[in-house]
Protein backbone atom coordinates (compact mmCIF):
# COMPACT_ATOMS: atom_id res chain seq x y z
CA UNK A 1 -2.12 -110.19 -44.45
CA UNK A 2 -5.54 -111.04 -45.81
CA UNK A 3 -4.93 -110.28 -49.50
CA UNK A 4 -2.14 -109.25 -51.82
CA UNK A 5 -2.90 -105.62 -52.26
CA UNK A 6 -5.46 -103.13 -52.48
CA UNK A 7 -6.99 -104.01 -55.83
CA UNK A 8 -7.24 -107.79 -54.51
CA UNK A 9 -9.05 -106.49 -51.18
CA UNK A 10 -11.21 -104.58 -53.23
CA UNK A 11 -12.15 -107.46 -55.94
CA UNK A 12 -13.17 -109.29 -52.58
CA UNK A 13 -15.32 -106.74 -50.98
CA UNK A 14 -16.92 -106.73 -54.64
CA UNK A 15 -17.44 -110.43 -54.67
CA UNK A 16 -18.64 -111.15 -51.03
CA UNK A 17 -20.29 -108.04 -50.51
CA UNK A 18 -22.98 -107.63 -47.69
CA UNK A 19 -24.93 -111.20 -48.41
CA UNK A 20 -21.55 -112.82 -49.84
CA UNK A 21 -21.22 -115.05 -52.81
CA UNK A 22 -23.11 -117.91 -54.46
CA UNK A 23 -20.92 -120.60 -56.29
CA UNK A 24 -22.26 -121.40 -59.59
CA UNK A 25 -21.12 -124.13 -62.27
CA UNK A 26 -21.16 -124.26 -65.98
CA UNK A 27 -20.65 -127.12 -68.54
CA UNK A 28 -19.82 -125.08 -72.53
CA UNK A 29 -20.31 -127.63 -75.32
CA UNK A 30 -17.28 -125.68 -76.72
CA UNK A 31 -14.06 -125.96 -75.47
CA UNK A 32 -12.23 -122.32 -76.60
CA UNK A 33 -8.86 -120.75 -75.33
CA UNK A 34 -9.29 -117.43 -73.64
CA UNK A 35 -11.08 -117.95 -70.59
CA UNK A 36 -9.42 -117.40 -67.85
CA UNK A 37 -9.62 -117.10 -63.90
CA UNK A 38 -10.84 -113.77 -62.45
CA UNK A 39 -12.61 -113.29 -65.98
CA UNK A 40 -16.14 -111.41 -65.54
CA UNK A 41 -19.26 -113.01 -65.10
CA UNK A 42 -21.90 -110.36 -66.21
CA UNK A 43 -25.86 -110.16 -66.65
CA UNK A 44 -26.27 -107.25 -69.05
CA UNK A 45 -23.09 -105.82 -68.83
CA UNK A 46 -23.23 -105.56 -64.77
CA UNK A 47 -19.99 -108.16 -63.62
CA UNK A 48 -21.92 -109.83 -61.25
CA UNK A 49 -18.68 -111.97 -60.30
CA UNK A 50 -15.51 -113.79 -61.35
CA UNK A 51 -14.42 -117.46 -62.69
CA UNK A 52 -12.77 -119.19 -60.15
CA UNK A 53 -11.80 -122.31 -61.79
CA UNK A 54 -11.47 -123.91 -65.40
CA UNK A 55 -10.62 -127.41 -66.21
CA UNK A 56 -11.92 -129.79 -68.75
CA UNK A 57 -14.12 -133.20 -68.33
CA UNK A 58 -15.04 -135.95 -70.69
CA UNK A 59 -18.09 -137.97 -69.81
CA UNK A 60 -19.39 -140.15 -72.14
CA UNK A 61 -21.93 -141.64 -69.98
CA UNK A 62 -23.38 -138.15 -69.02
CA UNK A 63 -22.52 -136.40 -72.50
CA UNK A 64 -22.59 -139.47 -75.14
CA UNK A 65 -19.30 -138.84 -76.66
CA UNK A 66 -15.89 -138.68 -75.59
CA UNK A 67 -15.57 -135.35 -76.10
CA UNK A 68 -13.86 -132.51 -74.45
CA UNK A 69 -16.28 -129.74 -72.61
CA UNK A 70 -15.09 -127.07 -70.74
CA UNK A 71 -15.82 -127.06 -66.99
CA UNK A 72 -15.97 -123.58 -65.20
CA UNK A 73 -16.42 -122.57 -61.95
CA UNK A 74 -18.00 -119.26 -60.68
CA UNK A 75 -18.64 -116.95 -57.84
CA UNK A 76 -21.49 -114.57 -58.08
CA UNK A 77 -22.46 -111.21 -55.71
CA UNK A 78 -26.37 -111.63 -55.69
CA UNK A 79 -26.37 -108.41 -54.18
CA UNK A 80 -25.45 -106.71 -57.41
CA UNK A 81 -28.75 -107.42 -58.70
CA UNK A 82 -30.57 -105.93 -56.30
CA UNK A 83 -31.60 -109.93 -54.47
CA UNK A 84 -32.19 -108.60 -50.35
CA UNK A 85 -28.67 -109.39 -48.48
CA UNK A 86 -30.80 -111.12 -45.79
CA UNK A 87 -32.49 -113.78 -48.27
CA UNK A 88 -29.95 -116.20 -48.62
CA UNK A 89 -28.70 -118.20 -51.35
CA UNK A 90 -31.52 -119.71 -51.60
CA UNK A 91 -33.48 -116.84 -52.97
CA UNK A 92 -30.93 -116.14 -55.54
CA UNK A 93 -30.89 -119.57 -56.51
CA UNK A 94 -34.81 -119.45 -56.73
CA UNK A 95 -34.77 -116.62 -58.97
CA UNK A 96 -31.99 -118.00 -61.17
CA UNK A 97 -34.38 -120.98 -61.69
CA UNK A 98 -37.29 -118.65 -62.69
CA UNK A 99 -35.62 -117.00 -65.24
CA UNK A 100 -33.52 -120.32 -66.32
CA UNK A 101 -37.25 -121.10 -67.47
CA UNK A 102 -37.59 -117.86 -69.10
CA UNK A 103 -34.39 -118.23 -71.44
CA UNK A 104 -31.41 -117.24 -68.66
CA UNK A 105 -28.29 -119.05 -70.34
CA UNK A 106 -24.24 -118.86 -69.89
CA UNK A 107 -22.25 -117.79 -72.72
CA UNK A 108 -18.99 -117.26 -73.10
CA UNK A 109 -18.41 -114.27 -75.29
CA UNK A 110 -15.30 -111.74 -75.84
CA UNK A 111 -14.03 -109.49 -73.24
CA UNK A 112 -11.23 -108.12 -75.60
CA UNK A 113 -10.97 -108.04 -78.82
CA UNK A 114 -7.58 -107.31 -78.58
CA UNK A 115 -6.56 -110.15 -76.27
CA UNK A 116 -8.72 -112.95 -77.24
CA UNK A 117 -9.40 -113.01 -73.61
CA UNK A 118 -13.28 -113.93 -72.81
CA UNK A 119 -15.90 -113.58 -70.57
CA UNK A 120 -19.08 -115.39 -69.47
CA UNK A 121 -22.36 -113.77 -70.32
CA UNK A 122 -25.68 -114.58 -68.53
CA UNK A 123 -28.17 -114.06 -71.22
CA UNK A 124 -31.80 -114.21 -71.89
CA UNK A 125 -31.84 -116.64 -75.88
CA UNK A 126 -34.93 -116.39 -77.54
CA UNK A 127 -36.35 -119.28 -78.27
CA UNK A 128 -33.51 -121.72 -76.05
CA UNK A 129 -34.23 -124.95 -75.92
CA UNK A 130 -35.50 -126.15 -72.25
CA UNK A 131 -33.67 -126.76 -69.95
CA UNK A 132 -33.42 -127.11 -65.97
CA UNK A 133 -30.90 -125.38 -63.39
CA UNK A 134 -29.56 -128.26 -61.65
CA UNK A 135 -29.58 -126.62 -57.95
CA UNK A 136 -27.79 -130.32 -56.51
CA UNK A 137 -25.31 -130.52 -59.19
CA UNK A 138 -21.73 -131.52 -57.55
CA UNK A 139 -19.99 -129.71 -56.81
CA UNK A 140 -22.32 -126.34 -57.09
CA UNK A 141 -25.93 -125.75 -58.61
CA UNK A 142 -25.29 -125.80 -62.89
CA UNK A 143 -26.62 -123.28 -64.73
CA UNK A 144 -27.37 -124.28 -68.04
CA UNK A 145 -25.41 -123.16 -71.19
CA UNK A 146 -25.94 -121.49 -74.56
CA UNK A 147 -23.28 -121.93 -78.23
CA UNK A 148 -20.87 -118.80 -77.92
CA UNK A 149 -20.69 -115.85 -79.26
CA UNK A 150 -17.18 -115.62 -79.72
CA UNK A 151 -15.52 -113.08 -82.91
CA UNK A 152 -12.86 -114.78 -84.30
CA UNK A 153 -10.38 -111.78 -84.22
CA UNK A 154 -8.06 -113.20 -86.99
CA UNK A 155 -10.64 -113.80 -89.50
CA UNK A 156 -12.09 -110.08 -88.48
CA UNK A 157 -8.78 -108.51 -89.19
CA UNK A 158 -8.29 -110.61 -92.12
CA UNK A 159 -11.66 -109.10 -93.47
CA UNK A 160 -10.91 -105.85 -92.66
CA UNK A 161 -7.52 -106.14 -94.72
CA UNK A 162 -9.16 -107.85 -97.68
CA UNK A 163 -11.53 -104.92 -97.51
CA UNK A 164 -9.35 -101.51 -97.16
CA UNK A 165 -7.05 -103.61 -100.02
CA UNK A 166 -10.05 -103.21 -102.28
CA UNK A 167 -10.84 -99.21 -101.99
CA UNK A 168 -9.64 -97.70 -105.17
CA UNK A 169 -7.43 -95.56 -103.48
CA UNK A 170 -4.97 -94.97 -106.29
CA UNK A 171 -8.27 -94.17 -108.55
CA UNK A 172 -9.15 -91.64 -105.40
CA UNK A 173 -5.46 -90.31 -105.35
CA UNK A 174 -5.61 -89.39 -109.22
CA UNK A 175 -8.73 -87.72 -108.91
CA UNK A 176 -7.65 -85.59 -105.86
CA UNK A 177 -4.62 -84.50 -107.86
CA UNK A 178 -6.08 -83.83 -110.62
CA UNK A 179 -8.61 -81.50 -109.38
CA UNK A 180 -5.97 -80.12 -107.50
CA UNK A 181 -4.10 -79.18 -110.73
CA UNK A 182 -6.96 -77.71 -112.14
């Protein structure tokens, strides 16, 4: 058979499509748990494809340290964003370029709160830093990156603890009871 089940037939349809897929690299600065493979790749909020692969590389003649970056591997449906099934991968790399000088950055951001699982975000940053989309990058074109936007669901829950411990709920009982007993 050509895949597992339905769902993974489906996910495959979704990712080849009519014009197939385009492979598509990115370095993060950070190296944080909870990506995954098969987590979405999405321009705003459309999953435009899946992470294939994740590993790690040190590089300290390409980075300048000797520290650990997180290496992920993706493949995208240009057809999801409207780029003509008949142009190629070479018009959806042209237009990532365009808009990689206009701001277009990866991201990796939350996909569940609950899970800690994450995602990868293509997103326009005001203001980024220049940068270049490496089209001959080994072994796919590398789209530049951008610092995460990650919540930090401990410290949120934390917060929201510290913060329902503070109501004056015993002061709010009393007075509910008291007007009761009027």
């Amino acid at each position: 058979t050509l895949h597992e089940d339905e769902n993974a037939a489906r996910e495959d349809f979704f990712l080849e499509g009519d014009g197939g897929s385009v492979q598509l690299m990115m370095i993060f600065d950070e190296n944080l748990a909870g990506l995954s493979q098969g987590a979405a790749v999405t321009l705003g909020g459309l999953k435009l494809g899946e992470v294939e692969t994740i590993s790690g590389v040190v590089d300290p003649l390409r980075f300048g340290d000797n520290e650990i970056r997180l290496i992920a591997t993706a493949r995208i449906n240009p057809s999801r964003i409207g780029i003509d099934t008949g142009a190629g991968e070479e018009a959806f790399l042209a237009y990532l370029g365009a808009r990689v000088n206009e701001g277009l950055r990866a991201r990796l951001a939350n996909a569940s709160i609950l899970t800690g699982g994450l995602k990868i975000d293509l997103v326009i940053v005001e203001g980024a830093r220049q940068a270049s989309f490496n089209r001959n990058a080994d072994p796919y074109p590398e789209l530049p990156t951008a610092p995460s936007e990650v919540t930090n669901v401990a410290a949120s829950a934390q917060g929201l603890i510290q913060r329902v411990d503070a109501l004056p709920v015993e002061e709010v009982m009393n007075g509910i009871i008291d007007t009761l007993a009027d």
